[in-house]
PDB file of N, CA and C in Angstrom:
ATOM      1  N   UNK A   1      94.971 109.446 140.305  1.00  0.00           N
ATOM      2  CA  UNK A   1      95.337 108.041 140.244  1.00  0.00           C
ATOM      3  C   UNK A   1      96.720 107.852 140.870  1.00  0.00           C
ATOM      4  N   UNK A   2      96.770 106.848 141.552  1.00  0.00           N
ATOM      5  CA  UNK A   2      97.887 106.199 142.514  1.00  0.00           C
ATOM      6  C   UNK A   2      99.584 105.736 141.620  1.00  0.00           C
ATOM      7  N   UNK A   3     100.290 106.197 141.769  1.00  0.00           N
ATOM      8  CA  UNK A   3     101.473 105.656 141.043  1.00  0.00           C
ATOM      9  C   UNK A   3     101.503 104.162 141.263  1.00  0.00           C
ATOM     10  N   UNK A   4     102.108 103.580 140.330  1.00  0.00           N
ATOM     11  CA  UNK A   4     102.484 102.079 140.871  1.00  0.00           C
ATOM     12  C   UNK A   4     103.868 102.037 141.321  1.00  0.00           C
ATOM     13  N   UNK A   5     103.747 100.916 142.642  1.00  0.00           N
ATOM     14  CA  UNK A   5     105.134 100.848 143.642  1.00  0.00           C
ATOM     15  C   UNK A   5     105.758  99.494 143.177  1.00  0.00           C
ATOM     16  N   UNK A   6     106.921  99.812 141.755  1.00  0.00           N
ATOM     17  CA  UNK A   6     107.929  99.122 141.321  1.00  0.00           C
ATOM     18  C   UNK A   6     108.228  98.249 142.597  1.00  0.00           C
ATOM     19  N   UNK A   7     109.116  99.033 143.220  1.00  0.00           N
ATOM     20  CA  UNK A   7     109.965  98.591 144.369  1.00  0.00           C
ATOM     21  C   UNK A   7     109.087  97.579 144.967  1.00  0.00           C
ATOM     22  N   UNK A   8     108.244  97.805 145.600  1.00  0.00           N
ATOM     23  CA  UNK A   8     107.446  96.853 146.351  1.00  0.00           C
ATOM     24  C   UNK A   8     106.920  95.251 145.561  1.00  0.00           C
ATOM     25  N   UNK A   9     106.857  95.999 144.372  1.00  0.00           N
ATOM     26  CA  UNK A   9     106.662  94.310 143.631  1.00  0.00           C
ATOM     27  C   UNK A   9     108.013  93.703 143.576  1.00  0.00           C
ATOM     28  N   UNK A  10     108.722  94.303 143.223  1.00  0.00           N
ATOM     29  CA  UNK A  10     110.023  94.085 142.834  1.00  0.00           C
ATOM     30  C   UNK A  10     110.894  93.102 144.017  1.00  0.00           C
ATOM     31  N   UNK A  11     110.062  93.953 145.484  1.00  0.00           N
ATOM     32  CA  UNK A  11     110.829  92.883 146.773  1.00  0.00           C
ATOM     33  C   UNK A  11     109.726  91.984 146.807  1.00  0.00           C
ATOM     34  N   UNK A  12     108.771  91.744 146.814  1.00  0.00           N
ATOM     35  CA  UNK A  12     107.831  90.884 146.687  1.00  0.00           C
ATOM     36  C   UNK A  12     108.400  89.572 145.831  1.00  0.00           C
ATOM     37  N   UNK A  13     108.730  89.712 144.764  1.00  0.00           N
ATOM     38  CA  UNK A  13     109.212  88.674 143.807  1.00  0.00           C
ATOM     39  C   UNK A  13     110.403  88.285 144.525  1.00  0.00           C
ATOM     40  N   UNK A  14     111.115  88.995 144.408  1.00  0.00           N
ATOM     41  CA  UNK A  14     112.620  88.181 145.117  1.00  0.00           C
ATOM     42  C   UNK A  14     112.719  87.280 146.212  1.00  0.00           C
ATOM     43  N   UNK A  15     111.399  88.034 147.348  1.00  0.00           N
ATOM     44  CA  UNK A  15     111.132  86.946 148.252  1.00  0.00           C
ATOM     45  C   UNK A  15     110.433  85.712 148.120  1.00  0.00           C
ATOM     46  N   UNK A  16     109.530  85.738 147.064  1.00  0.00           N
ATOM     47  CA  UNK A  16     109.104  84.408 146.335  1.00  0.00           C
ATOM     48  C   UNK A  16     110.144  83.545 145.788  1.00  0.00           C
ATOM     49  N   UNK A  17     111.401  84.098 145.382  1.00  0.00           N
ATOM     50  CA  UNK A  17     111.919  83.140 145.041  1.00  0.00           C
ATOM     51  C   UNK A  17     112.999  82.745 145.700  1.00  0.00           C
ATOM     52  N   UNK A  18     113.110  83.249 147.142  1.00  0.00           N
ATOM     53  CA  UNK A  18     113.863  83.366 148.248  1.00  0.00           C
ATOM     54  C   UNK A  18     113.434  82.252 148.726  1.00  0.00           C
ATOM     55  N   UNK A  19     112.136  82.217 148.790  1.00  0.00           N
ATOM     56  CA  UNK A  19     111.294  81.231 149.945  1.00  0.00           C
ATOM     57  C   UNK A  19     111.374  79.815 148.527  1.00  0.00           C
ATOM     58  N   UNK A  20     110.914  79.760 147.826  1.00  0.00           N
ATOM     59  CA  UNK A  20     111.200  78.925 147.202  1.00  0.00           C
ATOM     60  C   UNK A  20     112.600  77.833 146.464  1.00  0.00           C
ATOM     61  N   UNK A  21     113.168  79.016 146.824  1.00  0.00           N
ATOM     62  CA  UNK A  21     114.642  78.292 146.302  1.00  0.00           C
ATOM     63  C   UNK A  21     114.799  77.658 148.032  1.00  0.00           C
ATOM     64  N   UNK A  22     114.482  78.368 149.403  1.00  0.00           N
ATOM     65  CA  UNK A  22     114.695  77.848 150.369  1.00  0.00           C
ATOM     66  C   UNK A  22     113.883  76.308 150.599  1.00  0.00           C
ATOM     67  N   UNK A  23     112.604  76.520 149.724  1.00  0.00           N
ATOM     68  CA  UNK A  23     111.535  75.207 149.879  1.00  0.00           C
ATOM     69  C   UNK A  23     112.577  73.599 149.243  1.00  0.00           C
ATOM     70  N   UNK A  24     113.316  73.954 148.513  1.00  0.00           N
ATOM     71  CA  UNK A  24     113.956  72.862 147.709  1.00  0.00           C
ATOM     72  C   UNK A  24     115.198  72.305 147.952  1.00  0.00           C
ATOM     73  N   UNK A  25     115.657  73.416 148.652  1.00  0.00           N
ATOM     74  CA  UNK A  25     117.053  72.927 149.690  1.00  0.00           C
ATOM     75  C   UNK A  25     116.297  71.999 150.652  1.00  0.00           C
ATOM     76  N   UNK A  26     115.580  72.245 151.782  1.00  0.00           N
ATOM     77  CA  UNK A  26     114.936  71.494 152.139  1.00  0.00           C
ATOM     78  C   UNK A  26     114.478  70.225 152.438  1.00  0.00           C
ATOM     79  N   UNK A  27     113.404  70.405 150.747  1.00  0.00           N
ATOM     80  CA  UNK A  27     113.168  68.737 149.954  1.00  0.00           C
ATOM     81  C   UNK A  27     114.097  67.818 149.767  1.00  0.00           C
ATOM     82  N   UNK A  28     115.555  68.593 149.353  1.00  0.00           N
ATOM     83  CA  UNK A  28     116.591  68.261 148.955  1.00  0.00           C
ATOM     84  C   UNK A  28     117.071  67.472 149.903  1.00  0.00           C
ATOM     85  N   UNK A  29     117.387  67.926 151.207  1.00  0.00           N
ATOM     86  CA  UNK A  29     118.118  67.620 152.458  1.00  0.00           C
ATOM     87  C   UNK A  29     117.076  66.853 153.011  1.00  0.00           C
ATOM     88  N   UNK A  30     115.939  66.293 152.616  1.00  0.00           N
ATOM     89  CA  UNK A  30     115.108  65.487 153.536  1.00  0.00           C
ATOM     90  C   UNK A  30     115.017  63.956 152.414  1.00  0.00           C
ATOM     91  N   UNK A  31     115.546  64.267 151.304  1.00  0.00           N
ATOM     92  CA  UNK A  31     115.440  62.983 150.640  1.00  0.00           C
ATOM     93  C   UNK A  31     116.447  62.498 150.515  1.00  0.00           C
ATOM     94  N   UNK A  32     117.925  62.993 150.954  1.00  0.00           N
ATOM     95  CA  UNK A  32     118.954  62.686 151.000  1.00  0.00           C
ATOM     96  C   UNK A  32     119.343  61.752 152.395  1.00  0.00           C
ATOM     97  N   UNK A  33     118.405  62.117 153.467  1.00  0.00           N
ATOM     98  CA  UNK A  33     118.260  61.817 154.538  1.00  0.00           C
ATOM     99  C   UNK A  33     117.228  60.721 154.635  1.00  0.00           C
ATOM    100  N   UNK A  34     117.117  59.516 155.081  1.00  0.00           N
ATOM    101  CA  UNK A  34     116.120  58.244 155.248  1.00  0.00           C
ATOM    102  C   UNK A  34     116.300  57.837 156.516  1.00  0.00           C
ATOM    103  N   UNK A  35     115.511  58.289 158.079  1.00  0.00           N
ATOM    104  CA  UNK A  35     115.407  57.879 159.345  1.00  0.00           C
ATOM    105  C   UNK A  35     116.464  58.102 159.515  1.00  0.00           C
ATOM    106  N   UNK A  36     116.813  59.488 159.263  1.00  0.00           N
ATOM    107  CA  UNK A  36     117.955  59.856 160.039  1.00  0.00           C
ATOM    108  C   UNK A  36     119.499  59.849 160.124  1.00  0.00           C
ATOM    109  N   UNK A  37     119.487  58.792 158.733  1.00  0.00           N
ATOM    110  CA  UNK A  37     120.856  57.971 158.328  1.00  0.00           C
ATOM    111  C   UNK A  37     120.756  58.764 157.022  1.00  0.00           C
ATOM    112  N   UNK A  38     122.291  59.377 156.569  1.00  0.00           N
ATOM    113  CA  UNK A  38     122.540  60.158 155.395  1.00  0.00           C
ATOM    114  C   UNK A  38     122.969  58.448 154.327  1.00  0.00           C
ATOM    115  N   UNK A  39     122.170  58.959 153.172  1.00  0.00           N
ATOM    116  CA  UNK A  39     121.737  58.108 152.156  1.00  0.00           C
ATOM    117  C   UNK A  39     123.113  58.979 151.376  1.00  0.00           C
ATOM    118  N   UNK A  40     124.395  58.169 150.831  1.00  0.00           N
ATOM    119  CA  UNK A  40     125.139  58.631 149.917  1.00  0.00           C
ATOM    120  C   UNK A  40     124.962  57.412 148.298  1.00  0.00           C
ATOM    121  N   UNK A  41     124.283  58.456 147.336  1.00  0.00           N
ATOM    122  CA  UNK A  41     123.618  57.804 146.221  1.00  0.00           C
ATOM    123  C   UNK A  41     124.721  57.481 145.456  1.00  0.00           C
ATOM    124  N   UNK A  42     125.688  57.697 145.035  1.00  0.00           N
ATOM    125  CA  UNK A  42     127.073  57.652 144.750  1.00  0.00           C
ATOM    126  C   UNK A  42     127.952  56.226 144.774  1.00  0.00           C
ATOM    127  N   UNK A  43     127.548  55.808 146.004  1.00  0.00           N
ATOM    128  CA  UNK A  43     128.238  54.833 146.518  1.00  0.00           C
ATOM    129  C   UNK A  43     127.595  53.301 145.909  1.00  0.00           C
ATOM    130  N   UNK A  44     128.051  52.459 145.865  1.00  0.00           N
ATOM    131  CA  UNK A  44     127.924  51.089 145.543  1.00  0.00           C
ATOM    132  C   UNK A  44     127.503  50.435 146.433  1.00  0.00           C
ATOM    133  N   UNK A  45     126.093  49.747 146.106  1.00  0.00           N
ATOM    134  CA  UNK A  45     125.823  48.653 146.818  1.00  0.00           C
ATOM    135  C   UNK A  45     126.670  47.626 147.220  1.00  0.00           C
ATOM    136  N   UNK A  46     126.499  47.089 147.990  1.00  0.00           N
ATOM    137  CA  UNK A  46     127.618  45.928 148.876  1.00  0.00           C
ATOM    138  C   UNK A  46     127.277  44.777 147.954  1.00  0.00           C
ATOM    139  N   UNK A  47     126.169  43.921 147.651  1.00  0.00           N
ATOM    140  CA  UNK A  47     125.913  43.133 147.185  1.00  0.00           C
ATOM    141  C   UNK A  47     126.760  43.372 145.312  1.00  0.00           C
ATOM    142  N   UNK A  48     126.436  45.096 144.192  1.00  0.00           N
ATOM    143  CA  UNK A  48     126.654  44.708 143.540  1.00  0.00           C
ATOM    144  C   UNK A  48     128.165  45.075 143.724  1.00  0.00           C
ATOM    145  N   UNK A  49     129.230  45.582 144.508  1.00  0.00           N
ATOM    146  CA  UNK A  49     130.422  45.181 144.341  1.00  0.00           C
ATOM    147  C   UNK A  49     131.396  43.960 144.601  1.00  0.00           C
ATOM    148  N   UNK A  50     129.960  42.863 145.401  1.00  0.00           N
ATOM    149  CA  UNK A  50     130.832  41.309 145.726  1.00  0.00           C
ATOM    150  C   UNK A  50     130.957  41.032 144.307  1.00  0.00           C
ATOM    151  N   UNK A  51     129.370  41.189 143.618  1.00  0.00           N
ATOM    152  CA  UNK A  51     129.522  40.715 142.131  1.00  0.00           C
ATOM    153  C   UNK A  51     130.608  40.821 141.316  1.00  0.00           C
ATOM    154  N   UNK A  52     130.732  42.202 140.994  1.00  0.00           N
ATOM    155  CA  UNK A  52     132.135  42.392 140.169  1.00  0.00           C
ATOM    156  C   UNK A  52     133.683  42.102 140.823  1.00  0.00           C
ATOM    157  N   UNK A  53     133.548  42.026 141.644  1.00  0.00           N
ATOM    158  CA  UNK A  53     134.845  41.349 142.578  1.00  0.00           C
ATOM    159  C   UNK A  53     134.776  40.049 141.981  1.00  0.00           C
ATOM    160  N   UNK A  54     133.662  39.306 142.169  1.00  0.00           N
ATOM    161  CA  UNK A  54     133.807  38.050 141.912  1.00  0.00           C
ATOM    162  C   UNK A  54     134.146  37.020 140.425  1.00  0.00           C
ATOM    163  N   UNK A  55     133.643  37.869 139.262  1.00  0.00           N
ATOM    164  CA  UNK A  55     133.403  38.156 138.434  1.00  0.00           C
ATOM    165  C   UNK A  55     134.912  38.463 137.942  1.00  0.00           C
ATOM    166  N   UNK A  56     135.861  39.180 138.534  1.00  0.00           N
ATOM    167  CA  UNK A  56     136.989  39.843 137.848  1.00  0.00           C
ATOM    168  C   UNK A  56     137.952  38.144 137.982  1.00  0.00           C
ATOM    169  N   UNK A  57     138.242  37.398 139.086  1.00  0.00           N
ATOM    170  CA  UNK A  57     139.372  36.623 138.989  1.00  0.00           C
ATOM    171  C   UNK A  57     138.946  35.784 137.570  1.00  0.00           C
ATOM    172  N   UNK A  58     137.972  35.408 137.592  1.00  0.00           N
ATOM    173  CA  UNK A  58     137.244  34.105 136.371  1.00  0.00           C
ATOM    174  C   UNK A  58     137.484  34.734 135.105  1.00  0.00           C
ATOM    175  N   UNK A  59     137.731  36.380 134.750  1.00  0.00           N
ATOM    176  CA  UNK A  59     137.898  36.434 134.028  1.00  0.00           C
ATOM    177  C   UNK A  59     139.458  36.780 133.496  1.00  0.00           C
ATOM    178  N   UNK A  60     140.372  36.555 134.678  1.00  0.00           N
ATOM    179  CA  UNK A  60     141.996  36.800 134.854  1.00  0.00           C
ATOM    180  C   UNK A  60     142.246  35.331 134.331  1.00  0.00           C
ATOM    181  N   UNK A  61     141.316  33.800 135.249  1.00  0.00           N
ATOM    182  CA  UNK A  61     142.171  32.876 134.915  1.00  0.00           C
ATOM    183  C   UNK A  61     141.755  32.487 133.677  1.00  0.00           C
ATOM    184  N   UNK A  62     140.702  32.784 132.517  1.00  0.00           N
ATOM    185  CA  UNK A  62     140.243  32.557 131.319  1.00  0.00           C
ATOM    186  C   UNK A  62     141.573  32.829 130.254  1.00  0.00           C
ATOM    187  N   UNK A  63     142.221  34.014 130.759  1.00  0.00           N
ATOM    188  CA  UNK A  63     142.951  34.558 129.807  1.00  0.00           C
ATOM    189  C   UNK A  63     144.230  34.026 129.535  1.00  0.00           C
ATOM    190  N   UNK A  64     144.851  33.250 131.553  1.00  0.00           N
ATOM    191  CA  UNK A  64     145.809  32.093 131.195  1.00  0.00           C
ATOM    192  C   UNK A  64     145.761  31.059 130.281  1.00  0.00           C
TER     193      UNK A  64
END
């Protein structure tokens, strides 16, 4: 009977999770990306920072 080859499973797995951790960088970098234009999720919509801009004096002259 044939020994079993540790090693060979052993690189087998690592590259599964080589290729997989590589699959999600990927996903990652393609949903971050929309036609080509980098999407920063972080950042504030334009519309809701007129709001709170607008929003802040009305509540400066309330307090006079």
């Amino acid at each position: 009977m044939a020994t079993p080859n540790y090693g060979y499973e052993k690189r087998q797995k690592e590259l599964a999770k080589k290729k997989k951790k590589e699959e999600k960088l990927k996903a990652k970098s393609e949903r971050k990306t929309v036609d080509g234009v980098e999407v920063d999720s972080n950042e504030p919509d334009a519309d809701a920072t007129e709001t709170t801009n607008a929003a802040a004096p009305a509540a400066d002259s309330a307090q006079s």
